[in-house]
Protein backbone atom coordinates (compact mmCIF):
# COMPACT_ATOMS: atom_id res chain seq x y z
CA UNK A 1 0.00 0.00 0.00
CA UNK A 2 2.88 2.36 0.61
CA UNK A 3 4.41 1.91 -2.51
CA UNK A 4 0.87 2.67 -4.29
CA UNK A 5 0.78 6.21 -2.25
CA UNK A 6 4.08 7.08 -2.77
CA UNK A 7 3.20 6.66 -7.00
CA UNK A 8 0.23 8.26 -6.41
CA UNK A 9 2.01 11.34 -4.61
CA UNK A 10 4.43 11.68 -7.24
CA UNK A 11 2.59 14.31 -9.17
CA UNK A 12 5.29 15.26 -11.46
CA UNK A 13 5.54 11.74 -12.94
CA UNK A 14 1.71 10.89 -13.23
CA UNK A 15 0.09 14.22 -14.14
CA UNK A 16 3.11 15.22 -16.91
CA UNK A 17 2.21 11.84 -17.96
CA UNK A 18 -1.79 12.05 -18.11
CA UNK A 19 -1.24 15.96 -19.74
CA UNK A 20 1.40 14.64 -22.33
CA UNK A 21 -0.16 11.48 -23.59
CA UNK A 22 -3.97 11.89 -22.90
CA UNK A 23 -4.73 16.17 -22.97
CA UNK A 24 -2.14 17.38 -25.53
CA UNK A 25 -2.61 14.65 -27.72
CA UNK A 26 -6.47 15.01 -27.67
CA UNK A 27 -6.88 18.64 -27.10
CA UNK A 28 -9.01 19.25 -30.28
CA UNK A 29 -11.34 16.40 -29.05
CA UNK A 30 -11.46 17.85 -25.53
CA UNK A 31 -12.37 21.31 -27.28
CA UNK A 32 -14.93 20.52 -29.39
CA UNK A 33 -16.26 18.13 -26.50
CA UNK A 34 -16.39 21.41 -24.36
CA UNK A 35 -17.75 23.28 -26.93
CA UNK A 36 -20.60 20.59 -28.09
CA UNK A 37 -21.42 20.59 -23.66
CA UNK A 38 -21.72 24.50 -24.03
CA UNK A 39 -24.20 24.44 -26.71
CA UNK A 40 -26.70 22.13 -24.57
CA UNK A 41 -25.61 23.25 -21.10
CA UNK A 42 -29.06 25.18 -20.38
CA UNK A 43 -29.87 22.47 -18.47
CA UNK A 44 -26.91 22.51 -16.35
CA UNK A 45 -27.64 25.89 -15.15
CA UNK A 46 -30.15 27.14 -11.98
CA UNK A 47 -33.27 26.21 -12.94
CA UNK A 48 -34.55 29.95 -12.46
CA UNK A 49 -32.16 30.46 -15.75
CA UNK A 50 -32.54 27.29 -17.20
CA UNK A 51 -36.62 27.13 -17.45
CA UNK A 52 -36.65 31.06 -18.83
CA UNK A 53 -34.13 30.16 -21.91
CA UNK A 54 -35.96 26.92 -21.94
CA UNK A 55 -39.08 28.81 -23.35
CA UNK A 56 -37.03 31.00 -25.21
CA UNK A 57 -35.95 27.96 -27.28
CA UNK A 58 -39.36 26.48 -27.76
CA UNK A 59 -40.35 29.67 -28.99
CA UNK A 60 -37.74 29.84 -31.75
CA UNK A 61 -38.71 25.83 -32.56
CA UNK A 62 -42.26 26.72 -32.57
CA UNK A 63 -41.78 29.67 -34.58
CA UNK A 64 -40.44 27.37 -37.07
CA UNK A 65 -42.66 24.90 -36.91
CA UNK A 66 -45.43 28.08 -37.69
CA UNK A 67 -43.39 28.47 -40.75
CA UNK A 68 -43.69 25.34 -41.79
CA UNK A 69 -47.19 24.69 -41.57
CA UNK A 70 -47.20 28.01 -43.45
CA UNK A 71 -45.43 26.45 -46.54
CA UNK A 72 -47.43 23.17 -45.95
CA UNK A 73 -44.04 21.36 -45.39
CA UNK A 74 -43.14 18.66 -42.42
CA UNK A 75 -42.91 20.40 -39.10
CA UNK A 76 -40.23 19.29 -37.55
CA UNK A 77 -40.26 17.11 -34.40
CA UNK A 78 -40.33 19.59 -31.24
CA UNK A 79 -41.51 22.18 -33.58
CA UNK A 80 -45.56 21.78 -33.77
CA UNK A 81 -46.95 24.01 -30.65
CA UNK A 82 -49.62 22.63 -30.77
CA UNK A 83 -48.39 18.94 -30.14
CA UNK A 84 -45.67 19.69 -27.46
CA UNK A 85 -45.45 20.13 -23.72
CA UNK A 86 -42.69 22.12 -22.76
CA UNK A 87 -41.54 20.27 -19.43
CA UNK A 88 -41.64 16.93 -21.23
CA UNK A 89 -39.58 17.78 -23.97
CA UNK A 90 -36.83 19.34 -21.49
CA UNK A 91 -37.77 15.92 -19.73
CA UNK A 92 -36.11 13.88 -23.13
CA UNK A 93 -33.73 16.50 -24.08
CA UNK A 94 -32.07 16.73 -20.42
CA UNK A 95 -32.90 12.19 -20.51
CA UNK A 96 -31.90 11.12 -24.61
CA UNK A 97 -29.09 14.02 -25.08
CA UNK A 98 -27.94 15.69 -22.31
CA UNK A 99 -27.15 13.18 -19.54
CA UNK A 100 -25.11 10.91 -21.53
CA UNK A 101 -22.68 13.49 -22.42
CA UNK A 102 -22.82 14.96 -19.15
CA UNK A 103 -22.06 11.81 -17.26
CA UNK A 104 -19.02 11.16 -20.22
CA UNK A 105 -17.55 14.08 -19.58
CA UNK A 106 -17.61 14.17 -15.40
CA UNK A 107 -16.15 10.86 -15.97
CA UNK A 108 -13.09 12.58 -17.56
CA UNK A 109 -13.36 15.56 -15.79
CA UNK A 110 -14.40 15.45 -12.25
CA UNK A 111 -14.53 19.05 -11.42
CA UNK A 112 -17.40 19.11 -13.34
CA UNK A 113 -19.82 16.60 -10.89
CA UNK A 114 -21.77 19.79 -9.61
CA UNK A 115 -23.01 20.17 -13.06
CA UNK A 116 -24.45 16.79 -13.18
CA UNK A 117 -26.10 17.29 -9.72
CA UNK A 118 -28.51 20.54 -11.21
CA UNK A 119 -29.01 18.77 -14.22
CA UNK A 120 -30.56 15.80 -11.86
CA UNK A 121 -32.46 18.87 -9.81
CA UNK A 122 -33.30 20.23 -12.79
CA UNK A 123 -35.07 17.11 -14.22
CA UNK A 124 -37.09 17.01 -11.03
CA UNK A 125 -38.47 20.62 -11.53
CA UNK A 126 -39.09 19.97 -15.37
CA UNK A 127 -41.49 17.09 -13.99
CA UNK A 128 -43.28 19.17 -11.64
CA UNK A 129 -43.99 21.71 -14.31
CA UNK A 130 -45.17 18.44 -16.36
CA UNK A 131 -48.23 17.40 -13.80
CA UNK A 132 -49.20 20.89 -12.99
CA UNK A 133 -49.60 21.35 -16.69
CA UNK A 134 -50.13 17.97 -18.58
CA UNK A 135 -52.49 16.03 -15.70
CA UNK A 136 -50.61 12.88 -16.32
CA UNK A 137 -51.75 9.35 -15.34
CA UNK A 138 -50.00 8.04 -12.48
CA UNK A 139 -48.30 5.40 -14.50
CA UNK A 140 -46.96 8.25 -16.11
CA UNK A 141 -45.73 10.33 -13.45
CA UNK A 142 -43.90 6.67 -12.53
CA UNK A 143 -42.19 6.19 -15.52
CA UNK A 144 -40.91 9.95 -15.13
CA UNK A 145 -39.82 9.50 -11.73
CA UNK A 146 -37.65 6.08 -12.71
CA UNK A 147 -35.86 8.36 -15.08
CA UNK A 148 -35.19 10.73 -12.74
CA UNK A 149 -33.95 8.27 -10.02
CA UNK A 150 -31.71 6.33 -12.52
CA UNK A 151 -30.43 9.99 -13.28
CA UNK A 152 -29.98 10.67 -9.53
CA UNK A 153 -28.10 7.30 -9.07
CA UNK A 154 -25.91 7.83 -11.28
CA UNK A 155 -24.78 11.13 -9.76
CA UNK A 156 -24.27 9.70 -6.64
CA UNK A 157 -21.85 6.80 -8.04
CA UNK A 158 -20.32 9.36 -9.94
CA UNK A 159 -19.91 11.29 -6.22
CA UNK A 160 -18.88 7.93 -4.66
CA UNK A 161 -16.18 7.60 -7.55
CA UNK A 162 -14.84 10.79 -6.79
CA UNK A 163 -14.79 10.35 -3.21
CA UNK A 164 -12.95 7.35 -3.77
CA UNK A 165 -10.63 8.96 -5.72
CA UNK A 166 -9.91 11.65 -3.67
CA UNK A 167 -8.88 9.26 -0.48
CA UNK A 168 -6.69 7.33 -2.57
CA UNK A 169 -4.75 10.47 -3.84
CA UNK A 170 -4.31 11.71 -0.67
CA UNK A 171 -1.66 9.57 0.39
CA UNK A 172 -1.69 10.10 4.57
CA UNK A 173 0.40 8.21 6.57
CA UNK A 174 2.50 8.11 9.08
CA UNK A 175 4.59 11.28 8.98
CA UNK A 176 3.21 12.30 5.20
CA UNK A 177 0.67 14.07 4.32
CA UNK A 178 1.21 14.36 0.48
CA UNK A 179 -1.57 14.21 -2.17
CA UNK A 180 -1.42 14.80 -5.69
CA UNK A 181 -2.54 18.29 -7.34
CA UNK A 182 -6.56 17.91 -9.06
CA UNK A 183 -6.05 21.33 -10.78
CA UNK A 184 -6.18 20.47 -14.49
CA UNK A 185 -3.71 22.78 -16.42
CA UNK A 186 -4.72 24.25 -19.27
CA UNK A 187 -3.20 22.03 -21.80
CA UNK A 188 0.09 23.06 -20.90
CA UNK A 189 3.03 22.01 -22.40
CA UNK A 190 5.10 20.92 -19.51
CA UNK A 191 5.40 19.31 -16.28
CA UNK A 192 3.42 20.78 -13.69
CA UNK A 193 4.37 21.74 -10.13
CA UNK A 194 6.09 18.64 -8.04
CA UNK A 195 4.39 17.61 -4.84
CA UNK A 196 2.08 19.64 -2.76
CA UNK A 197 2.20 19.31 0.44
């Protein structure tokens, strides 16, 4: 077990390592990854900014989907106003699109967890807004709230894995109290600070 700590407090070795071979060599992925996660982050936000530019999105689709019953072509999907509720399609868009990539990406990069935990909260307002609004069945309602649990759940493991993490990096024995550095440089180009104490 020592010898594991002592790797793990070697900063300098491991984190030039993980920068050199897996964030320089990648960083146009981890760009347009970042970039792709700001474009759908509105659900990632408060939810007293998220459900505002929520609407302000439907508008724009509905607006569109106006248009196109206008020129008698297809309306597009989540574009027909008079077909969608607005809480359940935040409901799939935050369930189909946005939790995958979210949970990819804290896997990655951990500092990002809080994120994940108001998208979960966020999900849970959306479905309030739903039943005032929509009257759903109960069986409905159910199905909702399994989404949102398996949503919760997997924040938490995502919580427990960084826990985890974070008590085998700090490397605390006897006389030591070393841990590795979690600040991620910005793509840097090379090694980072040795050892904090």
């Amino acid at each position: 077990a020592k010898a594991f700590c002592d790797v793990q407090a070697c900063e300098h070795v491991l984190s030039y390592h993980y920068i050199e071979e897996v964030m320089q060599k990648n960083e146009l992925t981890w760009l347009q990854l970042f970039l792709h996660l700001a474009d759908v982050s509105n659900p990632l936000k408060p939810f007293r900014v998220c459900e505002p530019w929520a609407h302000r999105v439907l508008d724009e689709f509905f607006d569109q989907g106006d248009e196109e019953k206008r020129l008698g072509i297809p309306v597009g999907m989540l574009n027909d106003r008079d077909k969608i509720c607005r809480p359940a399609s935040q409901h799939g868009f935050i369930n189909f699109l946005v939790a995958p990539l979210v949970f990819a990406t804290v896997r990655i990069f951990q500092p990002f967890l809080p994120l994940a935990d108001q998208m979960s909260d966020n999900l849970a307002s959306w479905k309030h807004l739903w039943i005032d609004e929509a009257n759903p069945p109960p069986e409905e309602i159910a199905k909702r709230d399994a989404d949102i649990f398996r949503i919760q759940d997997d924040v938490r493991q995502l919580e427990e894995r960084a826990a985890t993490e974070m008590r085998l990096m700090r490397c605390e024995g006897p006389g030591s109290n070393k841990r590795v550095s979690l600040a991620i440089p910005s793509l840097m180009t090379g090694p980072p600070s040795s050892v904090v104490p």
